[in-house]
Protein backbone atom coordinates (compact mmCIF):
# COMPACT_ATOMS: atom_id res chain seq x y z
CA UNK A 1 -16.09 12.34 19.05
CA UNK A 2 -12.81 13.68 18.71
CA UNK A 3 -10.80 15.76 16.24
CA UNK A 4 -12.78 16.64 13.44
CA UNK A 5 -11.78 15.61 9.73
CA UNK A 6 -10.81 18.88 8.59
CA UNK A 7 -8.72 19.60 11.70
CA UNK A 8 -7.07 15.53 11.00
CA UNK A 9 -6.27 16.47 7.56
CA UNK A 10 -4.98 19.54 8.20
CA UNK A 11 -1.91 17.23 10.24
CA UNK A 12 -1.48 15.26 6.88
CA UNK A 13 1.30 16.05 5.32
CA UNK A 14 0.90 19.05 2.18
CA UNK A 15 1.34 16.58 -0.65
CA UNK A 16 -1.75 14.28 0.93
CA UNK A 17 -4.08 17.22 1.78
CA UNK A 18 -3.35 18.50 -1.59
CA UNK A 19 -4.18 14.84 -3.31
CA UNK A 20 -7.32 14.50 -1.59
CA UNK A 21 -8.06 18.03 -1.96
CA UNK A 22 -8.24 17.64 -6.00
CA UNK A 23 -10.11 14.20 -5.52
CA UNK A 24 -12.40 15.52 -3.09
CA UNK A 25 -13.01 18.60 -5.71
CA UNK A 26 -13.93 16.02 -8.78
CA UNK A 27 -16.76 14.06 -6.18
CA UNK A 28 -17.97 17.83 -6.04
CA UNK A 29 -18.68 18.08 -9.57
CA UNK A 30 -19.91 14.88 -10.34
CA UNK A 31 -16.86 13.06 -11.05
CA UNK A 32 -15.35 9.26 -9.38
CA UNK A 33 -11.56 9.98 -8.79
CA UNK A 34 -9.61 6.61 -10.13
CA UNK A 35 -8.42 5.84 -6.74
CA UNK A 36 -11.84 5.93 -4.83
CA UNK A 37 -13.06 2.48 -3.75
CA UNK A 38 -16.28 1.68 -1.50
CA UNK A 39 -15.58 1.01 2.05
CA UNK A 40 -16.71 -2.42 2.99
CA UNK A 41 -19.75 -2.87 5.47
CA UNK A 42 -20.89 0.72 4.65
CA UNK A 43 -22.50 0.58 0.96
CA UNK A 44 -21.46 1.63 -2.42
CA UNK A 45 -22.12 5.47 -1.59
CA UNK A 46 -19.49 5.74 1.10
CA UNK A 47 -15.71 5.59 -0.46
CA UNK A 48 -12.59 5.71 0.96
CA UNK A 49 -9.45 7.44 -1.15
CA UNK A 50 -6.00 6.11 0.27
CA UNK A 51 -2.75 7.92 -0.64
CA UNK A 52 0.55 6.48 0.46
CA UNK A 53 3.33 9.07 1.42
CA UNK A 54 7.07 8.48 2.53
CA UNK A 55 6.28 4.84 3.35
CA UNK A 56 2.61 5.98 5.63
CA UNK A 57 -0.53 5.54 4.11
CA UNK A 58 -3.44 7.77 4.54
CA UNK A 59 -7.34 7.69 4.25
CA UNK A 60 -10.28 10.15 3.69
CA UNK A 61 -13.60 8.67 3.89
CA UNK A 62 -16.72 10.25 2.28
CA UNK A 63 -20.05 9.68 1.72
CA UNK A 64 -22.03 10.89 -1.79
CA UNK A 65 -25.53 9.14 -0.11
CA UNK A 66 -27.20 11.89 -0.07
CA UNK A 67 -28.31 14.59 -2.55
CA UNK A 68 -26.38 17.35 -3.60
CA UNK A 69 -23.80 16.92 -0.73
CA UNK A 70 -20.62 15.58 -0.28
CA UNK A 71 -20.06 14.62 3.02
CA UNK A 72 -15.88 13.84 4.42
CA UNK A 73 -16.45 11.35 7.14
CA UNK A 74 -13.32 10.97 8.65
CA UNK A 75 -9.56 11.25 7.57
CA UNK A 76 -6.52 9.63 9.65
CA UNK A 77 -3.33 7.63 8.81
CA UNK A 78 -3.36 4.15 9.25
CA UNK A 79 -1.36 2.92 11.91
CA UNK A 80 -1.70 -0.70 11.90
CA UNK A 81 1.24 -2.57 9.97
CA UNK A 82 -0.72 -5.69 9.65
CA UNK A 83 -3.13 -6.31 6.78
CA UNK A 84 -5.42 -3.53 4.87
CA UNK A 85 -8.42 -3.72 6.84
CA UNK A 86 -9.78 -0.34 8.72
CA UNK A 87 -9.91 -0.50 12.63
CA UNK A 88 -13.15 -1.19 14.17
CA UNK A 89 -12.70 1.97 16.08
CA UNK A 90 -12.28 4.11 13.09
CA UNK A 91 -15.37 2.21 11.28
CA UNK A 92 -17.49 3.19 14.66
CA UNK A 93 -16.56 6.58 13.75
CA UNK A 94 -17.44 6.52 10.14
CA UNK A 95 -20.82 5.04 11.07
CA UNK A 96 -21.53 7.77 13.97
CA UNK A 97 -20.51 10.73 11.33
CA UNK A 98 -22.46 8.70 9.12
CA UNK A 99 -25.67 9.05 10.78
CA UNK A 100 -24.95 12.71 11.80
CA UNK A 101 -24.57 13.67 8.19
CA UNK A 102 -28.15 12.24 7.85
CA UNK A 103 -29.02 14.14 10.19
CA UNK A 104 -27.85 17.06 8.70
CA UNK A 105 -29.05 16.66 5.44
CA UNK A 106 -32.13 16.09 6.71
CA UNK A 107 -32.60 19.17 8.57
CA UNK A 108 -30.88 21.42 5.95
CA UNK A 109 -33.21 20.31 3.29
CA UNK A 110 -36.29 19.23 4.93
CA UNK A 111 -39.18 17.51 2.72
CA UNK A 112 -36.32 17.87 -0.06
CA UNK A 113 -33.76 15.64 1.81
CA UNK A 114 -33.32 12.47 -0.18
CA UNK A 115 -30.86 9.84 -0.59
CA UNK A 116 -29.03 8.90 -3.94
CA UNK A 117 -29.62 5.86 -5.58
């Protein structure tokens, strides 16, 4: 599947990894950072943050689906200069990570494994 998220956003630049670090910590304790919006086609429990940094703009998608997880999906900088809408490729990704976190979840917590409302 390629690069994983943490080794993508470890090539962001400091300032980025930092941002979404700090947003990523709030989802951890319950919180909605301001600048997290749903990602279209995947449901209100999978967000997207977007930071824009010396004219590039970045992503970090995440799910909060499932129960007392928080689950980064994919991070990358968005090449395309043409409108705001995320590749096709990159939402195949999301949606294959998607259904591996489910898988995950489900095996780490078993009987318990539920989604979130």
């Amino acid at each position: 599947m390629g690069e994983c998220s943490q080794t993508r956003s470890q090539k962001m630049p400091p300032d980025v990894q930092d941002q979404f670090g700090h947003e990523l910590f709030l989802v951890q304790v319950g919180e909605k950072p301001d600048s997290a919006e749903p990602l279209k086609g995947l449901g209100a429990r999978v967000l997207e943050l977007v930071e824009d940094h010396d004219g590039d703009t970045y992503r970090a998608v995440y799910t909060v689906r499932f129960e007392g997880a928080v689950y980064v999906l994919h991070c990358f900088q968005k090449k395309s200069r043409r409108g705001i809408a995320t590749s096709r490729q990159d939402i195949a990704l999301i949606t294959a990570r998607l259904k591996d976190a489910e898988a995950h979840h489900a095996q780490k917590y078993g009987d318990k494994a539920k989604e979130v409302e």
